[in-house]
Protein backbone atom coordinates (compact mmCIF):
# COMPACT_ATOMS: atom_id res chain seq x y z
CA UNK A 1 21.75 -38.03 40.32
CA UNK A 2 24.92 -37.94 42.09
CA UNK A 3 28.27 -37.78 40.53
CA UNK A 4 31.52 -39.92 41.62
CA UNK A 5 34.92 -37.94 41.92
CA UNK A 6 37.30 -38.21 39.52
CA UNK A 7 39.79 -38.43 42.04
CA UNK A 8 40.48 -40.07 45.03
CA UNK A 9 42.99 -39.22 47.61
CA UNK A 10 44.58 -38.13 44.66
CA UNK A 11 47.31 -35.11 43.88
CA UNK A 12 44.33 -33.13 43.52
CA UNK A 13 42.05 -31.42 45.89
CA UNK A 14 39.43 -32.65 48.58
CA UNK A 15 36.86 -34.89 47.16
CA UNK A 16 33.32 -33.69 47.29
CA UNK A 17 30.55 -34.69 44.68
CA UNK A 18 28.28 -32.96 41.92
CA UNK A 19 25.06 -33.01 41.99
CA UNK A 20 22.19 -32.25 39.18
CA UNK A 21 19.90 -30.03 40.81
CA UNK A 22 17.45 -29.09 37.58
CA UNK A 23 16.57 -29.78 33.96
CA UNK A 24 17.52 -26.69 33.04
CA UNK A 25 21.07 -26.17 34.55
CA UNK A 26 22.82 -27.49 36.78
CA UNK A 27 24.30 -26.21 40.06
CA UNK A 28 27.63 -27.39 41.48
CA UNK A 29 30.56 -26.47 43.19
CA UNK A 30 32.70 -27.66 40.79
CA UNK A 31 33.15 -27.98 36.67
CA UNK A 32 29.21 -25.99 36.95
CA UNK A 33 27.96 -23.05 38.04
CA UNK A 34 24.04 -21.82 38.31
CA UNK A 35 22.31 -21.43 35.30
CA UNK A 36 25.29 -23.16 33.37
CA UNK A 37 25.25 -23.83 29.16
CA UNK A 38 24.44 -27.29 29.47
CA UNK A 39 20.91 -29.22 29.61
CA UNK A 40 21.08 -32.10 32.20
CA UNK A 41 20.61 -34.59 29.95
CA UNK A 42 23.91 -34.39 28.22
CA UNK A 43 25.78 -35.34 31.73
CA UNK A 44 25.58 -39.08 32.30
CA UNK A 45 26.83 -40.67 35.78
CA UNK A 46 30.28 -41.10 36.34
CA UNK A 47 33.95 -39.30 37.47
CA UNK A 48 33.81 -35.89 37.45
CA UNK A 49 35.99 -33.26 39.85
CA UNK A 50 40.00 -33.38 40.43
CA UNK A 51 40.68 -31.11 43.51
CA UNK A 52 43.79 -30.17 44.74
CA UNK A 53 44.73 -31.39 48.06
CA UNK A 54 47.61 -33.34 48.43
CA UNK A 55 50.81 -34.67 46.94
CA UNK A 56 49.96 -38.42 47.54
CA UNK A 57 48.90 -39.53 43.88
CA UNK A 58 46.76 -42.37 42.67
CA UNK A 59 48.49 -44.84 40.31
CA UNK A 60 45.58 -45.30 38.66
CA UNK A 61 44.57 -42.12 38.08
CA UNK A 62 46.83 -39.21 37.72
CA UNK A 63 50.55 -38.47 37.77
CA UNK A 64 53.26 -35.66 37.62
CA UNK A 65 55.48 -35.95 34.94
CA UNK A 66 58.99 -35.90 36.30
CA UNK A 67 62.91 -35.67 34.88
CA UNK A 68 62.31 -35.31 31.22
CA UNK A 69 61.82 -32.82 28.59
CA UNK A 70 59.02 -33.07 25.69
CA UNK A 71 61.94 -30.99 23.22
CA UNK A 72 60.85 -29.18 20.18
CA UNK A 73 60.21 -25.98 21.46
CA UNK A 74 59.76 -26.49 25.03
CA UNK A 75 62.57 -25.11 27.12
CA UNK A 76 61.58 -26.71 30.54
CA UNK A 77 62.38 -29.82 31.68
CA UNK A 78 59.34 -31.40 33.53
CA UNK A 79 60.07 -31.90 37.71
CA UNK A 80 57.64 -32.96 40.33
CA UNK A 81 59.50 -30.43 42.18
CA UNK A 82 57.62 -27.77 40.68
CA UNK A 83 53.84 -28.60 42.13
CA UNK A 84 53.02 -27.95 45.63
CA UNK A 85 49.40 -27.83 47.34
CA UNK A 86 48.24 -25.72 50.08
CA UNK A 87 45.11 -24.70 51.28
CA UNK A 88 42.93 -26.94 48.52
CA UNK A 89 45.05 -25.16 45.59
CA UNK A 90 47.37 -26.66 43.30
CA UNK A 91 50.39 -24.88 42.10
CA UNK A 92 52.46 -25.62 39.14
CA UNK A 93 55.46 -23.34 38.79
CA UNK A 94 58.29 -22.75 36.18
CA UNK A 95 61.56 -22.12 37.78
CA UNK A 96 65.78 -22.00 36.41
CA UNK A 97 68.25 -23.16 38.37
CA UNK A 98 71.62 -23.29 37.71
CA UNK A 99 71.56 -24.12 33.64
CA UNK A 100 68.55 -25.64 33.67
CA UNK A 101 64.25 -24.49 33.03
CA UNK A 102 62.07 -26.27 35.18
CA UNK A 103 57.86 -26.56 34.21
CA UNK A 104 55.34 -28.57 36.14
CA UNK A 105 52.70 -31.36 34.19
CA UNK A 106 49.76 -32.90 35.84
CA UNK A 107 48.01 -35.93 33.60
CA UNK A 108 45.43 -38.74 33.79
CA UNK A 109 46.37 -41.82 33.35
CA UNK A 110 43.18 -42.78 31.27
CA UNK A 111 41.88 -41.39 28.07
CA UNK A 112 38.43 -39.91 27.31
CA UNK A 113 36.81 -39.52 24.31
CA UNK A 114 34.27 -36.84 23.70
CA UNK A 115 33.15 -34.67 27.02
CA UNK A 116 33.65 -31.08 28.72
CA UNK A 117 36.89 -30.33 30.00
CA UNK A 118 37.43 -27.81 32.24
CA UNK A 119 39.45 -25.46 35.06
CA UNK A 120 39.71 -22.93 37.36
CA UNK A 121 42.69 -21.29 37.50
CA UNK A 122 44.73 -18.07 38.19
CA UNK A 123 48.09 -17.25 35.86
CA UNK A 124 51.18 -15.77 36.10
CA UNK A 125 52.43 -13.12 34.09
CA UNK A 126 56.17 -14.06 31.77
CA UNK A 127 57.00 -13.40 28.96
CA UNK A 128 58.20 -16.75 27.08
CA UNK A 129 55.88 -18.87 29.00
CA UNK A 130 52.91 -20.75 28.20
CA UNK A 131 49.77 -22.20 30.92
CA UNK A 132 47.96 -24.87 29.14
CA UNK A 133 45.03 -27.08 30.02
CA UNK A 134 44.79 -29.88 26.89
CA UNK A 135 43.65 -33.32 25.58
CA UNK A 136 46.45 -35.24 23.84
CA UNK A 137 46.79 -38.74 23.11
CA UNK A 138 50.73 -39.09 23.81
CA UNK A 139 51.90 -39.20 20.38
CA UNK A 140 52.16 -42.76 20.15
CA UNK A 141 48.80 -43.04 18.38
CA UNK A 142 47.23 -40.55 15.99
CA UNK A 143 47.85 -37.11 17.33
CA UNK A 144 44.60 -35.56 18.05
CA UNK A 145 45.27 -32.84 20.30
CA UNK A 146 42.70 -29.64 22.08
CA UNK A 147 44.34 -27.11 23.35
CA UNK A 148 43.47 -23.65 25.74
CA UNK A 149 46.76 -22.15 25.95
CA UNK A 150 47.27 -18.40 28.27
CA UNK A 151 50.46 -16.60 27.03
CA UNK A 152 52.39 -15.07 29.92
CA UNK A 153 53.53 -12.28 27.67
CA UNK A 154 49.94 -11.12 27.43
CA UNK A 155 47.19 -12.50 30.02
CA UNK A 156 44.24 -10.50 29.09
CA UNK A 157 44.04 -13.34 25.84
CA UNK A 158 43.60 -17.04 25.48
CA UNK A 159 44.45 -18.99 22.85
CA UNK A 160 42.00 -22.27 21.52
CA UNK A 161 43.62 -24.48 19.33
CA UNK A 162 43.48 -28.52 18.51
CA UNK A 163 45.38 -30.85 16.21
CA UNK A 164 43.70 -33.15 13.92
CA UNK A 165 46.39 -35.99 12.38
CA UNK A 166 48.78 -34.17 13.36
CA UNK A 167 47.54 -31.07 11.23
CA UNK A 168 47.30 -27.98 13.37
CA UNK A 169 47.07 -24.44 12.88
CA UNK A 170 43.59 -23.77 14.33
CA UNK A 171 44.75 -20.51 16.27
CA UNK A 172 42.51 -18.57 17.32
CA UNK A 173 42.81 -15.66 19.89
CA UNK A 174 40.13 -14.93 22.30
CA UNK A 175 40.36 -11.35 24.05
CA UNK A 176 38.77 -12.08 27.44
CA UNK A 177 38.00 -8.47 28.71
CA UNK A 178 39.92 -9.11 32.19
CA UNK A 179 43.50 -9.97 33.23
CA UNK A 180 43.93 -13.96 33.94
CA UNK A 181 46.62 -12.87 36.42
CA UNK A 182 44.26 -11.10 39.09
CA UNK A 183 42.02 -13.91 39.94
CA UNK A 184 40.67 -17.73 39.23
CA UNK A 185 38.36 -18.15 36.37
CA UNK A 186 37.04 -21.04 34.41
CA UNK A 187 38.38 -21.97 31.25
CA UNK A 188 36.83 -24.92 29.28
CA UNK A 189 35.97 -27.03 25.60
CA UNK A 190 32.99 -29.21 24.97
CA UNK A 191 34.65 -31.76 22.37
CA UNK A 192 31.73 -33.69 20.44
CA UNK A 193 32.04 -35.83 17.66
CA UNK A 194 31.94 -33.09 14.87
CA UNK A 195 32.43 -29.65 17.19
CA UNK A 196 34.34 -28.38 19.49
CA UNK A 197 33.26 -25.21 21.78
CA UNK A 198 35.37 -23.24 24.12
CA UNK A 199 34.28 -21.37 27.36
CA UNK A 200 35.22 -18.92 29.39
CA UNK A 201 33.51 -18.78 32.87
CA UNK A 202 30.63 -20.95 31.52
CA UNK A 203 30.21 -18.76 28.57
CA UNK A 204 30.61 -20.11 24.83
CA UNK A 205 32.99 -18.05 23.02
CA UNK A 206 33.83 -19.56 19.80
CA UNK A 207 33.34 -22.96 18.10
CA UNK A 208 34.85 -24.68 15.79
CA UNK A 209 33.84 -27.66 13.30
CA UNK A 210 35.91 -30.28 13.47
CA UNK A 211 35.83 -34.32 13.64
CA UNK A 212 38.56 -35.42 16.07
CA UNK A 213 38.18 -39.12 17.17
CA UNK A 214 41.12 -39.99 18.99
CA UNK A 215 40.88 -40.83 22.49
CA UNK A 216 43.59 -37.60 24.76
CA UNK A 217 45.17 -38.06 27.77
CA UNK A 218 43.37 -35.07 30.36
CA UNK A 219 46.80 -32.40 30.75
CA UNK A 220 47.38 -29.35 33.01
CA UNK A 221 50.99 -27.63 32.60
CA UNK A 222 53.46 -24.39 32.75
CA UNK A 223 56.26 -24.72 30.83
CA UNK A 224 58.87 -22.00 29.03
CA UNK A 225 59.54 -21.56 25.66
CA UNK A 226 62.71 -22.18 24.17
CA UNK A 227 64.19 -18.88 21.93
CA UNK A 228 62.85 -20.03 18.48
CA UNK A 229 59.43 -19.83 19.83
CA UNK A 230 60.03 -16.03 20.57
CA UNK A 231 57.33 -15.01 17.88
CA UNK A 232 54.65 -16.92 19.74
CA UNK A 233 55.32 -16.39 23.33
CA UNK A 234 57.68 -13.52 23.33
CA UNK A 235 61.44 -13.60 24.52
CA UNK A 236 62.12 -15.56 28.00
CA UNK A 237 64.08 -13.85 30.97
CA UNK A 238 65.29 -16.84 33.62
CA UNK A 239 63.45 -16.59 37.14
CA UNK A 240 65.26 -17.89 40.22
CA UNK A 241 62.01 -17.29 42.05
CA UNK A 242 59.28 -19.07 40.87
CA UNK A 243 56.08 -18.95 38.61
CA UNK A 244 53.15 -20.03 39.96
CA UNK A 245 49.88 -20.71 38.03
CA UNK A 246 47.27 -21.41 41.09
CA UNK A 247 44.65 -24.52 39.85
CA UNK A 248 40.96 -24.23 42.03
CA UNK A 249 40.49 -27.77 40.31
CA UNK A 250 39.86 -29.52 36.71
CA UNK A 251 36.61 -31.07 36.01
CA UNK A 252 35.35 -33.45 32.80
CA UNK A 253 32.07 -33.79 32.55
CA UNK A 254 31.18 -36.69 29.39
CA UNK A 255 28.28 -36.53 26.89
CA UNK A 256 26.22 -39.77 25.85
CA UNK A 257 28.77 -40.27 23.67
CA UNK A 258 31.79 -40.06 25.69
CA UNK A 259 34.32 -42.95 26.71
CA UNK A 260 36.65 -43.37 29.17
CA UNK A 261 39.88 -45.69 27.86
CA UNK A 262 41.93 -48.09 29.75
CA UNK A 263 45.48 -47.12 28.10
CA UNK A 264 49.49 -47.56 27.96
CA UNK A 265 50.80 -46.12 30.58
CA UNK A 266 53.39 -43.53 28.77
């Protein structure tokens, strides 16, 4: 069984395909790895792998979120400016200049329900910044939200988080034994209809139950905190020179169950 990029000729990496290779396990270059947690049979056919590669995007896939801010407590101001690709990596930066915070936002276009959701990537150490790789739906619909968030202020943790209704507080702080500064590792959630698992390099590292049905958006971004956030992500200094998180890639992989929604483009 072969499977179909996710991507194509996309803002993201050179295409190349996934294929099952045992019962067991499977082996890929990609959202896998040899002797990975998954039996076969929960991957089905269909788009897998966005690599970086280019800055030509795919209307109807992905985009970079460009001249506005989300508010609240984000400090940046989202600019297409702030990804670049070289050498099959993509990197998403956070950068001030003049009075204003810039952060970086990669999205799909489509949602998916249900499914592993995954990257490789490298981060950058700041205090008062935050390197995300999320589900959301937007906000326009129920807000069902999954989150793996890296802190600059302290890269030897993840956090794993999601938002049910709107009702969050599901912190939980994983210590990963390594800095997520020094090099790429993969960071990833299996969301099923009543659990979700997180992983780190392929491993399962906690679990929570929870019954989140809303269809999210698939998010990468680096973004920095504005100052009444300081007791989450620490105090922000201003960089002229910028912050670069590296992304290898970011993979979903669905379960029987999964779905993959035609939605508002927002």
């Amino acid at each position: 069984m072969t499977y179909t990029t996710f991507m194509k000729n996309t803002a993201l990496r050179r295409i190349y395909q996934i294929s099952v290779l045992a019962l067991a396990g499977i082996a890929a270059s990609g959202c896998t790895r040899p002797s990975a947690p998954f039996d076969s049979a929960l991957f089905v056919k269909g788009e897998n792998v966005l690599n970086f590669n280019s800055a030509v995007e795919d209307a109807q896939v992905s985009w970079t979120s460009d001249g506005y801010g989300n508010g609240g407590m984000f400090r940046s101001v989202w600019s297409k400016n702030r990804v670049r690709y070289q050498d099959g990596i993509g990197y998403l930066s956070v950068v001030d200049q003049g009075d204003k915070n810039y952060g970086a936002e990669i999205r799909t276009y489509k949602g998916y329900l249900y499914g592993y959701f995954g990257a490789r990537m490298k981060t950058f150490k700041r205090s008062g910044t935050v390197q995300s790789v999320f589900t959301y739906n937007g906000g326009k619909y129920i807000w069902d939200e999954i989150d793996i968030e890296i802190l600059g202020k302290d890269t030897t943790k993840v956090q794993f988080n999601y938002y049910h209704e709107g009702k969050g507080e599901h912190e939980y702080l994983y210590d990963l034994g390594f800095d997520s500064s020094e090099d790429f590792h993969d960071y990833g959630f299996k969301w099923e209809k009543n659990k979700i698992t997180w992983y780190v390099d392929f491993k399962p590292v906690y679990a929570a139950d929870a019954s989140l049905g809303q269809w999210g958006k698939f998010f990468i971004n680096v973004w920095a905190a504005l100052p009444h956030m300081v007791n989450w992500t620490g105090p922000y200094e201003p960089t002229e020179t910028p912050l670069e998180a590296a992304y290898d890639y970011i993979c979903y992989a669905p379960v029987p169950e999964s779905q993959i929604i035609e939605v508002d483009q927002q």
